[in-house]
C-alpha atoms as a PDB file:
ATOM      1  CA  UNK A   1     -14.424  -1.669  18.271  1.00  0.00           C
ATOM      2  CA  UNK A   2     -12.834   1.342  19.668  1.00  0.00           C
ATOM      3  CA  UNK A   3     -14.103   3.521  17.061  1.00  0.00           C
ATOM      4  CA  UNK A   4     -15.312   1.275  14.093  1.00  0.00           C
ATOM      5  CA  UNK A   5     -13.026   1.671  11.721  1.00  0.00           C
ATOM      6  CA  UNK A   6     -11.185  -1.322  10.234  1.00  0.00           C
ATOM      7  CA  UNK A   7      -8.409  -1.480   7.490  1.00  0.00           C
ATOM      8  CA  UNK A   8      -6.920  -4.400   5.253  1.00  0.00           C
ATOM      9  CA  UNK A   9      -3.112  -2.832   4.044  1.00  0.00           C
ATOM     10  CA  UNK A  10      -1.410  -4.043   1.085  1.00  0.00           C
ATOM     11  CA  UNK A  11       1.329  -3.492  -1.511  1.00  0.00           C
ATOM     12  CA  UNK A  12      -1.667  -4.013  -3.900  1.00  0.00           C
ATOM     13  CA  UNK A  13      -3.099  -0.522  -5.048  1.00  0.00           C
ATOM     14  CA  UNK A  14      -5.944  -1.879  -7.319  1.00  0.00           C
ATOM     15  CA  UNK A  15      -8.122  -4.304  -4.788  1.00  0.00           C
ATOM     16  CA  UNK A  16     -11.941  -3.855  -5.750  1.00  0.00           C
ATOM     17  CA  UNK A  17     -13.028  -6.495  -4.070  1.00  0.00           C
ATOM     18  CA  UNK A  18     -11.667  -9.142  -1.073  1.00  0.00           C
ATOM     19  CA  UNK A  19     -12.656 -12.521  -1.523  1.00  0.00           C
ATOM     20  CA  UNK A  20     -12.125 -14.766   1.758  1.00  0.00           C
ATOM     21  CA  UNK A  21      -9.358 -17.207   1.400  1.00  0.00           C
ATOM     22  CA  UNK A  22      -7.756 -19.806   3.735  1.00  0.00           C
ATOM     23  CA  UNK A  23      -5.934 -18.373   6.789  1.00  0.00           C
ATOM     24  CA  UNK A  24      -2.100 -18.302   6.432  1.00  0.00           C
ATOM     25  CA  UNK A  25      -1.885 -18.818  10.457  1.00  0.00           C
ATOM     26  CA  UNK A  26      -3.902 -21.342  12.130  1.00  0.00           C
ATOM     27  CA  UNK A  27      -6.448 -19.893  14.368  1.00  0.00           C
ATOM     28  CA  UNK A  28      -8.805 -22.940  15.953  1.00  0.00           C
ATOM     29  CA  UNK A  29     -11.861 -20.333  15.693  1.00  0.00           C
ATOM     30  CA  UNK A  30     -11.163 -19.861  11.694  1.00  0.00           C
ATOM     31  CA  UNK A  31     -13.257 -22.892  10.406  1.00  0.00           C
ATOM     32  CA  UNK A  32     -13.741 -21.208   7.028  1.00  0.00           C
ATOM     33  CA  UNK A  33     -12.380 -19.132   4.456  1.00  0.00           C
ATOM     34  CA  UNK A  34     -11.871 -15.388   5.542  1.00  0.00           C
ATOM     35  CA  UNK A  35     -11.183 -11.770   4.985  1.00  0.00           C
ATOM     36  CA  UNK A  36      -9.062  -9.947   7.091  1.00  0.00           C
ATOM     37  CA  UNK A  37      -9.137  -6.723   9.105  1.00  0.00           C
ATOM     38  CA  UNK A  38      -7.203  -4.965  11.416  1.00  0.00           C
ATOM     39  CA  UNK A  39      -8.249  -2.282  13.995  1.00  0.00           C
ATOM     40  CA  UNK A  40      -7.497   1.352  13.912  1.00  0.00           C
ATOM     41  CA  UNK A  41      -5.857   0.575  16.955  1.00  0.00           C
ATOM     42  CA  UNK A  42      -3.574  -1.436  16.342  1.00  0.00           C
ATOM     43  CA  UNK A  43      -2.540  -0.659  12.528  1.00  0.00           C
ATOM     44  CA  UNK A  44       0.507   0.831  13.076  1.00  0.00           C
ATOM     45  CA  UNK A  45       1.749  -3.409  13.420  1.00  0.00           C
ATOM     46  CA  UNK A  46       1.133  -3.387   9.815  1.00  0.00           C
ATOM     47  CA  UNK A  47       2.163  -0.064   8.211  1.00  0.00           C
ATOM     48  CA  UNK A  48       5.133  -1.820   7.026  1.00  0.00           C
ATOM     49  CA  UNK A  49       6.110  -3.856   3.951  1.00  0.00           C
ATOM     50  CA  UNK A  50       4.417  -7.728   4.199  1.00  0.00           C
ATOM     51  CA  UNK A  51       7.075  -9.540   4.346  1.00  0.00           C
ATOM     52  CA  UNK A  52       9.179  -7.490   6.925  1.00  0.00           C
ATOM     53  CA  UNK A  53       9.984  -9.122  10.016  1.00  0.00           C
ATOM     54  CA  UNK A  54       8.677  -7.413  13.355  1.00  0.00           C
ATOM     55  CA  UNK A  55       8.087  -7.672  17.039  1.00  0.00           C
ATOM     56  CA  UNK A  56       5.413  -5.854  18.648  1.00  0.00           C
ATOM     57  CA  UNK A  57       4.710  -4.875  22.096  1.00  0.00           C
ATOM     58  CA  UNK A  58       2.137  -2.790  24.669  1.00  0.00           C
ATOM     59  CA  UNK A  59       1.741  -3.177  28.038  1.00  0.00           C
ATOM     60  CA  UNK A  60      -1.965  -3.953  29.471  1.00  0.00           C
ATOM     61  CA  UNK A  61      -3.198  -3.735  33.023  1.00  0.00           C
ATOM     62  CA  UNK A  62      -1.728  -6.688  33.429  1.00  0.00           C
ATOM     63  CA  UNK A  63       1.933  -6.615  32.608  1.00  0.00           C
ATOM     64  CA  UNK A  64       4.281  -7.019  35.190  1.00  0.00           C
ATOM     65  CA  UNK A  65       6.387  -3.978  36.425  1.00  0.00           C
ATOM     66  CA  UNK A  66       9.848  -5.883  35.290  1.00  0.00           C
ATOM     67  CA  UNK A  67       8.356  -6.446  31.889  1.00  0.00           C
ATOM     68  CA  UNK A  68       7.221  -2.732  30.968  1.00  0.00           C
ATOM     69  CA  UNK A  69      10.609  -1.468  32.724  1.00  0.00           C
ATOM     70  CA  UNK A  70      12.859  -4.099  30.710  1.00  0.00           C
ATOM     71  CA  UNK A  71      11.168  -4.683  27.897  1.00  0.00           C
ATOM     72  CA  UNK A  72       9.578  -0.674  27.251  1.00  0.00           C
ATOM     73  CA  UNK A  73      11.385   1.195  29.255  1.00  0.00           C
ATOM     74  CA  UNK A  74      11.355   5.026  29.469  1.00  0.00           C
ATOM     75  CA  UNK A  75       9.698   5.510  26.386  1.00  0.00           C
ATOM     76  CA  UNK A  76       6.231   7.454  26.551  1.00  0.00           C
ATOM     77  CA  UNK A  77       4.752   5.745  23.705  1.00  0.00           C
ATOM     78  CA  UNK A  78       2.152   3.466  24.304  1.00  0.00           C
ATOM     79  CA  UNK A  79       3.381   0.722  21.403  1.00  0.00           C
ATOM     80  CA  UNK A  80       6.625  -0.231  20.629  1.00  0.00           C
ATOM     81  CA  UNK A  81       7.665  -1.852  16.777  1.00  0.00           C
ATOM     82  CA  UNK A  82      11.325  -3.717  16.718  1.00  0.00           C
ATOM     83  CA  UNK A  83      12.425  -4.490  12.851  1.00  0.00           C
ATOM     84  CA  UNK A  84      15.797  -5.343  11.697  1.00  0.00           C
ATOM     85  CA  UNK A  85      18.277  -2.983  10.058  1.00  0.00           C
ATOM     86  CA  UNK A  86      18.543  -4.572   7.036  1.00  0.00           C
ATOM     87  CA  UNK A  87      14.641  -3.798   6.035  1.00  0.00           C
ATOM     88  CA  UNK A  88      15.375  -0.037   6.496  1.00  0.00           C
ATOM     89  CA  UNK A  89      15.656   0.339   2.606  1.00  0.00           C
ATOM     90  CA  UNK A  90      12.673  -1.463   1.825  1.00  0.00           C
ATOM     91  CA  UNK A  91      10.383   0.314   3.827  1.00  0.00           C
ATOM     92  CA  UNK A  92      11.729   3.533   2.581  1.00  0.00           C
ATOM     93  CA  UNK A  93      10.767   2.748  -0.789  1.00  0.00           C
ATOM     94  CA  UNK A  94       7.648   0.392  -0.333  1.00  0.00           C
ATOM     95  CA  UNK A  95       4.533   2.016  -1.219  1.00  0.00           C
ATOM     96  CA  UNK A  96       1.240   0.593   0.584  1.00  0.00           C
ATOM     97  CA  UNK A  97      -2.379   0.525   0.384  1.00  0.00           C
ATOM     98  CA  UNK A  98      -5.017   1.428   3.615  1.00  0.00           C
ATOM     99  CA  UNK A  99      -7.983  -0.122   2.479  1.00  0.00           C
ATOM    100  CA  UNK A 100     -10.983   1.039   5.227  1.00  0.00           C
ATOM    101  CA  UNK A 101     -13.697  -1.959   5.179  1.00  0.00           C
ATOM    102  CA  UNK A 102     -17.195  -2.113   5.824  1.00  0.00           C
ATOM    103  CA  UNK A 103     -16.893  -3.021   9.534  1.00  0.00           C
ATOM    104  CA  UNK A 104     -20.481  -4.139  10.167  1.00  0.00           C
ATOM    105  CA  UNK A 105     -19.146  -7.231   8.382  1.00  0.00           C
ATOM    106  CA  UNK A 106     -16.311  -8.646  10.363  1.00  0.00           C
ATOM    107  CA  UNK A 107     -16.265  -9.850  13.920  1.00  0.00           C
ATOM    108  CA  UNK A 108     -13.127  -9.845  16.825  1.00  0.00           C
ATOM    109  CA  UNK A 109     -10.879 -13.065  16.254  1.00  0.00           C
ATOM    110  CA  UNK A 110      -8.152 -11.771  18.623  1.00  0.00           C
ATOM    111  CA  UNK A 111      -8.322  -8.226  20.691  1.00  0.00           C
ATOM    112  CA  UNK A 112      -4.549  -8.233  21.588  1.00  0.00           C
ATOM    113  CA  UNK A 113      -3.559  -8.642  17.930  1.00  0.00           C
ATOM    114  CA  UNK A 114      -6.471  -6.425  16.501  1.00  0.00           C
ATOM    115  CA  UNK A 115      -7.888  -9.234  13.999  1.00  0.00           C
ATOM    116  CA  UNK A 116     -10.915  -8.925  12.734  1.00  0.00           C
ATOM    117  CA  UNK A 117     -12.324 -11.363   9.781  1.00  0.00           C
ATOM    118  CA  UNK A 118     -15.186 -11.893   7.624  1.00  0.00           C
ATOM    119  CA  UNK A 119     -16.414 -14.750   5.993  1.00  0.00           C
ATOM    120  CA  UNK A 120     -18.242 -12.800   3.292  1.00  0.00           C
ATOM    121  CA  UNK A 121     -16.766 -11.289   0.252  1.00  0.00           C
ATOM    122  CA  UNK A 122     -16.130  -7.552   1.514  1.00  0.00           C
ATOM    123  CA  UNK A 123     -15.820  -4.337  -0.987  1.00  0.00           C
ATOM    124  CA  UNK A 124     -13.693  -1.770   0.477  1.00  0.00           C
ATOM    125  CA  UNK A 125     -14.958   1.511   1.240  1.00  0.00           C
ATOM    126  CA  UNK A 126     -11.805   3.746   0.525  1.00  0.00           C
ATOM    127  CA  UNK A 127      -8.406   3.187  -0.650  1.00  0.00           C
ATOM    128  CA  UNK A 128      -5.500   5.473   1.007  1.00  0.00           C
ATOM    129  CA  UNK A 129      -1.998   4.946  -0.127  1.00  0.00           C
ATOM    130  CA  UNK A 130       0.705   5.751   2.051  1.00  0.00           C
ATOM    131  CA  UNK A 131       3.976   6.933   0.542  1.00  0.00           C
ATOM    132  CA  UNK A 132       6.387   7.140   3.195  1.00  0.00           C
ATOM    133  CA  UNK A 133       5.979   4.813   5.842  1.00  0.00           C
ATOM    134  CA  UNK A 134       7.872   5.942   8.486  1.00  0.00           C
ATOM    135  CA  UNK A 135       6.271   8.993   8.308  1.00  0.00           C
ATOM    136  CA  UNK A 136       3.013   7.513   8.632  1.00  0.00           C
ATOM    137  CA  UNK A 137       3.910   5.548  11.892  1.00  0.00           C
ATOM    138  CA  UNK A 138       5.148   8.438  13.269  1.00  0.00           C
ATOM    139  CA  UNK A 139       2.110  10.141  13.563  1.00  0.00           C
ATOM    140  CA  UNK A 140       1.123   7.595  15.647  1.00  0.00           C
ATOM    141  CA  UNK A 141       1.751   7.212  19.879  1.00  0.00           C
ATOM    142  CA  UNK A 142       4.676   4.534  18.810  1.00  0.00           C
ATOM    143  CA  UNK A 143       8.293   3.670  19.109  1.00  0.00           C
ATOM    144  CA  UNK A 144       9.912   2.137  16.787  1.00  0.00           C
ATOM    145  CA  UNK A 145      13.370   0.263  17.736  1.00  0.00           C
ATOM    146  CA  UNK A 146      15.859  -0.911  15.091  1.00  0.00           C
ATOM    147  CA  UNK A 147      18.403  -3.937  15.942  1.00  0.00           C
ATOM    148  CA  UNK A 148      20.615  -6.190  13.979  1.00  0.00           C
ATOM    149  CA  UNK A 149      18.634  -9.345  14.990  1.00  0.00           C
ATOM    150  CA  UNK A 150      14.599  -9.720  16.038  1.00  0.00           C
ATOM    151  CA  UNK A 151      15.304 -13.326  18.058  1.00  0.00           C
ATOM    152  CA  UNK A 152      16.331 -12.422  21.174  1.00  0.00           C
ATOM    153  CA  UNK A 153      13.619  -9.560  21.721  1.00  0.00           C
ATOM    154  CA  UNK A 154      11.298 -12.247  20.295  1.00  0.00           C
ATOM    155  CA  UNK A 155      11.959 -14.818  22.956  1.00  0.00           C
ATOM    156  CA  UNK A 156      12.115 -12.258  25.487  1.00  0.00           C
ATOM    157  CA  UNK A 157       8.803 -10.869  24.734  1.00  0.00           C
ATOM    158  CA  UNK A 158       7.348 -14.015  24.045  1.00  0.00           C
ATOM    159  CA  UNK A 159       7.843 -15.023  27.958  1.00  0.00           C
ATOM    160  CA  UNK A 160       6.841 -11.668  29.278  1.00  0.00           C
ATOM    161  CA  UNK A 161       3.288 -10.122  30.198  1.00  0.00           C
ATOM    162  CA  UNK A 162       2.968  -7.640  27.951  1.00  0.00           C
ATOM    163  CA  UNK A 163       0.380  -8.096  24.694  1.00  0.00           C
ATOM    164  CA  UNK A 164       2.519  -9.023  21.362  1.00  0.00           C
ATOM    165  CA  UNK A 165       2.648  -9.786  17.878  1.00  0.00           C
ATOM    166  CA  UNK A 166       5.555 -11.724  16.276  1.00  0.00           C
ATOM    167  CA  UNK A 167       4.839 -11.120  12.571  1.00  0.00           C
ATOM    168  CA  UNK A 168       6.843 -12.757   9.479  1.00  0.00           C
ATOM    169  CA  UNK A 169       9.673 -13.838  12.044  1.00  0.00           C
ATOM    170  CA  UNK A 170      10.209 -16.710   9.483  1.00  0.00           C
ATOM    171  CA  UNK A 171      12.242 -13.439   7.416  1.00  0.00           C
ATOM    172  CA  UNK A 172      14.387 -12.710  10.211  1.00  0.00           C
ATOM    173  CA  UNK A 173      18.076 -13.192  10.199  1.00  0.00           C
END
């Protein structure tokens, strides 16, 4: 881990105590119940309400040139979040939950995604909430892009080089 520190977010402010659970995505190394956990690095993807629809996008070593050029373009952030216009409301008046967990208790399930998980039932160490989202993501090296529809960027992406997460496209109009 980049610098230990992993979170579990949530619309839930009173968590004590994460109890693993089946996976809602199938993962072939997920053979049991788990918690999960997200890097530091990668939280921004989920600094947003749970059921919003978004595409996410960075550019490794081994993107192509077309792909960062079409797909990131001049932006100098490093990450870029694409959400649809109609969720704008929502995440101005969602309230969420950073919960920092115990990270000597969770291992890597997928680096480009940030997952972490943990078969064990995990107390947090802190709660954090966060008030105004957008606020929060903007203190972060990201871009985030606002469209009518996710499906095109989401195919686009999907058949591109760069690293991605397609997260609760089944919301998407």
């Amino acid at each position: 881990m980049e610098n230990g520190k992993l979170y579990h977010i949530s619309e839930n402010p009173k968590i004590k105590t994460f109890f693993p659970r089946a996976s809602p995505s199938h993962f072939d190394l997920i053979k049991k119940d788990v918690v999960f956990a997200i890097s530091e690095k990668l939280l921004h993807n989920y600094l947003l309400p749970r059921d919003c629809p978004r595409v996410t996008f960075y550019a490794t070593e081994s993107s192509s040139k077309e792909d960062i050029e079409k797909l990131i373009g001049l932006t100098c952030a490093d990450y870029v979040i694409a959400l649809e216009n109609k969720w704008i409301r929502t995440i101005q008046m969602t309230t969420l939950y950073l919960y920092e967990m115990p990270s000597q208790y969770f291992s890597l399930l997928d680096e480009c995604a940030g997952y972490y998980i943990s078969t064990q039932t995990v107390e947090p160490l802190s709660v954090k909430p966060v008030y105004n989202i957008l606020e929060e993501l903007m203190k972060r090296n990201i871009e985030l892009r606002f469209m009518p529809s996710l499906h095109c960027l989401a195919d686009t992406v999907k058949n591109s080089t760069l690293n991605f997460s397609m997260i609760r496209m089944r919301n998407s109009i």
